[in-house]
C-alpha atoms as a PDB file:
ATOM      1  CA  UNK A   1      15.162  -8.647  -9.791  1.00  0.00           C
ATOM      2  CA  UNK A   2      13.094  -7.135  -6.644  1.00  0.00           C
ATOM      3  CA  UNK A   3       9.810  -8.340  -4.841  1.00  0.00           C
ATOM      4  CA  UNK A   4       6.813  -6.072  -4.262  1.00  0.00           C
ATOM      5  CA  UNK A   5       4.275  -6.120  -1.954  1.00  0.00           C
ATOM      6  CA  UNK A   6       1.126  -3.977  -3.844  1.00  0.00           C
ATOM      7  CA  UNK A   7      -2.045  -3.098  -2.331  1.00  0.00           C
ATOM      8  CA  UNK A   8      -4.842  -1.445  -3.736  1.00  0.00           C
ATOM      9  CA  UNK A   9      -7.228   0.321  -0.904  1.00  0.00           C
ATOM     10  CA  UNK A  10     -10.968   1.962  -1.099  1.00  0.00           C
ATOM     11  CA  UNK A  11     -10.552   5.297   1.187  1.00  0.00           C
ATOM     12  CA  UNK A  12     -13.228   7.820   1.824  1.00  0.00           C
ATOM     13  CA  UNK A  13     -12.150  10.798   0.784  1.00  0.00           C
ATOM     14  CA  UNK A  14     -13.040  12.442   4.856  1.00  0.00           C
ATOM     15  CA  UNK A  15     -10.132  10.385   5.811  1.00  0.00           C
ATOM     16  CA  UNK A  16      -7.418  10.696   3.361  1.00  0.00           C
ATOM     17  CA  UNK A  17      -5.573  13.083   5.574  1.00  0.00           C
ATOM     18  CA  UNK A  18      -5.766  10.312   8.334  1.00  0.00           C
ATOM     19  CA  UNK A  19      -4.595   8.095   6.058  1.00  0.00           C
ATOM     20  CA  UNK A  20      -1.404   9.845   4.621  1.00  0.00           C
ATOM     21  CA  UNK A  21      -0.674  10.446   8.452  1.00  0.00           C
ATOM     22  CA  UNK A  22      -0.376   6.375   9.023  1.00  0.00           C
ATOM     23  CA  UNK A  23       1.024   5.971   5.386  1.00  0.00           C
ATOM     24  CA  UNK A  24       4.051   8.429   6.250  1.00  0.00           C
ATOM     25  CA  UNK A  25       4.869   6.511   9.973  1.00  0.00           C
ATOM     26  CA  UNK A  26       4.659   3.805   7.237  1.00  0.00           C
ATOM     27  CA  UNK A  27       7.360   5.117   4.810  1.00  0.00           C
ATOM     28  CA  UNK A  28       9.334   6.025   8.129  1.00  0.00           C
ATOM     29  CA  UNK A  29       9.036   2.124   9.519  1.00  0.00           C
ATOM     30  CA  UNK A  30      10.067  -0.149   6.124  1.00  0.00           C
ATOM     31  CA  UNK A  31      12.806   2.220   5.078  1.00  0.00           C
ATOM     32  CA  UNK A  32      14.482   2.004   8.539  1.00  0.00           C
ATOM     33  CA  UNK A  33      14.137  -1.762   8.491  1.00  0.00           C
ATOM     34  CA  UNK A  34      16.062  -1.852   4.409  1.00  0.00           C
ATOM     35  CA  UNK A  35      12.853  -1.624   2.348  1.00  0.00           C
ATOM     36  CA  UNK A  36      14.090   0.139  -1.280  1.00  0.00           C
ATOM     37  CA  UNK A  37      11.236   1.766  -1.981  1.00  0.00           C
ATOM     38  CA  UNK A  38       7.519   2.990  -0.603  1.00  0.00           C
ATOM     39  CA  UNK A  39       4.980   4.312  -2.404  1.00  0.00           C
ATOM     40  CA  UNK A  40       1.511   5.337  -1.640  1.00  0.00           C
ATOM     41  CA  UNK A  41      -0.341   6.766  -4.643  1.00  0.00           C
ATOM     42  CA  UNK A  42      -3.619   8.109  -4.887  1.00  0.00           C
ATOM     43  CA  UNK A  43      -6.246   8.059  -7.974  1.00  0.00           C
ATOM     44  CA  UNK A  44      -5.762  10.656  -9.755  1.00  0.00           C
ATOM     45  CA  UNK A  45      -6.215  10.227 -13.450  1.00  0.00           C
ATOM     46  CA  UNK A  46      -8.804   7.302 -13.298  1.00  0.00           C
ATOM     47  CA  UNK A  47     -11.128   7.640 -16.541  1.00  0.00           C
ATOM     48  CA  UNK A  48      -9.020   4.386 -17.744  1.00  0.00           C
ATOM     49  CA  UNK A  49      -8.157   3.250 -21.081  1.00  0.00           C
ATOM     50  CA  UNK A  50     -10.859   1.867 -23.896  1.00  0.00           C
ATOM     51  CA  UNK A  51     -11.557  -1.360 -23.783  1.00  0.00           C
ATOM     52  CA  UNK A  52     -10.022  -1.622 -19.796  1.00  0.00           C
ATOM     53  CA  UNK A  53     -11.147  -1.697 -16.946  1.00  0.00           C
ATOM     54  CA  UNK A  54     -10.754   1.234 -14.175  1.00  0.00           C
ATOM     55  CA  UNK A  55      -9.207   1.116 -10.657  1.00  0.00           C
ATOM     56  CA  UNK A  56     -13.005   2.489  -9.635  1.00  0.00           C
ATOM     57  CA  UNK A  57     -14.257  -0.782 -10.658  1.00  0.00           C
ATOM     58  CA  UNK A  58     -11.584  -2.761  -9.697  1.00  0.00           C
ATOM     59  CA  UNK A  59     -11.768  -1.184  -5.941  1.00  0.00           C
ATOM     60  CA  UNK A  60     -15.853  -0.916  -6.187  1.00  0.00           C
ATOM     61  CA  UNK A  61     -15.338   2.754  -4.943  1.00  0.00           C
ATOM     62  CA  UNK A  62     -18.462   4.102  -3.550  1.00  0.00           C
ATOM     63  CA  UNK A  63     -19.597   8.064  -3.674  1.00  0.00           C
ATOM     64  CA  UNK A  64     -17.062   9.964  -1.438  1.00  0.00           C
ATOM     65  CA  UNK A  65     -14.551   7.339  -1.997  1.00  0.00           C
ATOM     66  CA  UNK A  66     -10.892   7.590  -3.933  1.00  0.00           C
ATOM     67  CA  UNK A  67      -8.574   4.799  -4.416  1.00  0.00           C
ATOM     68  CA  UNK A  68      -4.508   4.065  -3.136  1.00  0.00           C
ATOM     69  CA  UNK A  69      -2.203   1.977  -5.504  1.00  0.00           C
ATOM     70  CA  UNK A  70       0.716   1.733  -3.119  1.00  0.00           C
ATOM     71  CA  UNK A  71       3.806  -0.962  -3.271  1.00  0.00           C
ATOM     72  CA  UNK A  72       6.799  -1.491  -1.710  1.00  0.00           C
ATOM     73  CA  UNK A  73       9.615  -3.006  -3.041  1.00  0.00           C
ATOM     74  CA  UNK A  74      12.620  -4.992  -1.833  1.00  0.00           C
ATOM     75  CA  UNK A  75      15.436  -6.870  -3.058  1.00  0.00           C
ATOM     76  CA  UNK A  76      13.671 -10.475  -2.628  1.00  0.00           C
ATOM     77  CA  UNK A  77      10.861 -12.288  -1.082  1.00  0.00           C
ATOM     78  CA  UNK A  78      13.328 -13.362   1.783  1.00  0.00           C
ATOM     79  CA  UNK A  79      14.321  -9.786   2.035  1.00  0.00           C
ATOM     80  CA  UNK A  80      11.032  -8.987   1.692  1.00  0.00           C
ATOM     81  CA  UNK A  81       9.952 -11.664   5.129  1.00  0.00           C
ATOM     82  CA  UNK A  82      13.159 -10.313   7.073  1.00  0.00           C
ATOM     83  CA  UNK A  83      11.712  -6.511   6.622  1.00  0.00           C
ATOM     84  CA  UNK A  84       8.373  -7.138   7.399  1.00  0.00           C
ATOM     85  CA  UNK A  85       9.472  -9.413  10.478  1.00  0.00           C
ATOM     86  CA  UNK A  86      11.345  -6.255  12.026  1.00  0.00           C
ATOM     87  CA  UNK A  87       8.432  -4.038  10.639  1.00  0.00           C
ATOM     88  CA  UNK A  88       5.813  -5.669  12.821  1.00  0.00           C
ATOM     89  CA  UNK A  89       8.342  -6.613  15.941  1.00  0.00           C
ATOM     90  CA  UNK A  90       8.228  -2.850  15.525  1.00  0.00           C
ATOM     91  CA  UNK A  91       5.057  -2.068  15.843  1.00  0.00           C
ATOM     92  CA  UNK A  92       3.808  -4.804  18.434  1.00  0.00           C
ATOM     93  CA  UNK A  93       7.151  -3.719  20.706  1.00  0.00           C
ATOM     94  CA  UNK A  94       5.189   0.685  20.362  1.00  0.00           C
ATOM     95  CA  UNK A  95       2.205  -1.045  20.781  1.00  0.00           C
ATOM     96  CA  UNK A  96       1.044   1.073  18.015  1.00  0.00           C
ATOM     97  CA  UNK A  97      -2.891   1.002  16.601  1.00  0.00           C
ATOM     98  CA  UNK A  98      -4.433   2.880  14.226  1.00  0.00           C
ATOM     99  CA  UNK A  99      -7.748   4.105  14.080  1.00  0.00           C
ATOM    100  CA  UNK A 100      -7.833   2.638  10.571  1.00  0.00           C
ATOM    101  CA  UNK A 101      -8.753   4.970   7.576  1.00  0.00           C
ATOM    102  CA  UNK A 102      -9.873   2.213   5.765  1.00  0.00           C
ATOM    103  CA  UNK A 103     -11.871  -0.962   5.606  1.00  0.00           C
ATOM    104  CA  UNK A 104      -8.729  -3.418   5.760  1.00  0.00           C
ATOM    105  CA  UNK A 105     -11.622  -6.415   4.646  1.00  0.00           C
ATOM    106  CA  UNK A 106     -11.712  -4.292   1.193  1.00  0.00           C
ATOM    107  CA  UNK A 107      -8.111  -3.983   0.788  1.00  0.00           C
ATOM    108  CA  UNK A 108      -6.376  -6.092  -1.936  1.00  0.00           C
ATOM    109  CA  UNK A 109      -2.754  -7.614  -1.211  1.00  0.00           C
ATOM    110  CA  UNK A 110      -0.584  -9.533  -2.883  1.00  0.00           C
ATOM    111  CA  UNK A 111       3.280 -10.342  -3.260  1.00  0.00           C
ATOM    112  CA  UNK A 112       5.118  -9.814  -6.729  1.00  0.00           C
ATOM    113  CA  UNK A 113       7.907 -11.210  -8.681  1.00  0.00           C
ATOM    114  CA  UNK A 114       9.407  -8.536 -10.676  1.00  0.00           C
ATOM    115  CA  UNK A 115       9.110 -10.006 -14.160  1.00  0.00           C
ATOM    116  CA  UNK A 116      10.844  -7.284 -16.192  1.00  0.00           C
ATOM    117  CA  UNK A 117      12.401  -4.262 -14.591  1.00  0.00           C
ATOM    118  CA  UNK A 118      13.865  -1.058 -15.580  1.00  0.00           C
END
């Protein structure tokens, strides 16, 4: 079964362009270091389901704001360390910052066990 690493991220919808720009460099960076997959995804569809809850709510979106569901995945959580090690020896070795797009403090992160895959 794989790992993922999921975020869910508040953008303002002035700097989605800025963000797509860092999210691509992104894509570039984990696949080169054996990531199996990268996804950013934004809102699209986001009415929600009765009796659920929406992404808007779940991300507190403001006016002028959309939301990203984005996840990468990788064969383990030690698979999962090793890339992200070489991902930010990477990025500290470029000495690249971003002028983020987003508020990183309203950001949600986690890790996941794939519980059923298909």
């Amino acid at each position: 079964m794989t790992y993922i690493d999921g975020f869910v991220i508040p953008v303002k919808k002035s700097r989605v362009a800025a963000y797509k720009k860092m999210a691509q460099w992104g894509k570039r960076v984990w696949m080169k270091h054996g990531a199996l997959g990268y996804y950013e995804c934004i809102g699209h569809d986001m009415k929600g389901m009765p009796g659920c809850g929406t992404f808007k709510t779940l991300a507190r979106l403001k006016p002028g704001e959309t939301v990203f569901f984005s996840f990468v995945i990788y064969r383990s959580k030690a698979h999962r360390d090793a890339v992200n090690r070489r991902v930010m020896k990477e990025m500290q070795k470029a000495g690249k910052t971003w002028d983020m797009p987003f508020n990183p403090r309203r950001m949600a992160y986690a890790g996941f066990k794939t519980l059923v895959q298909g």
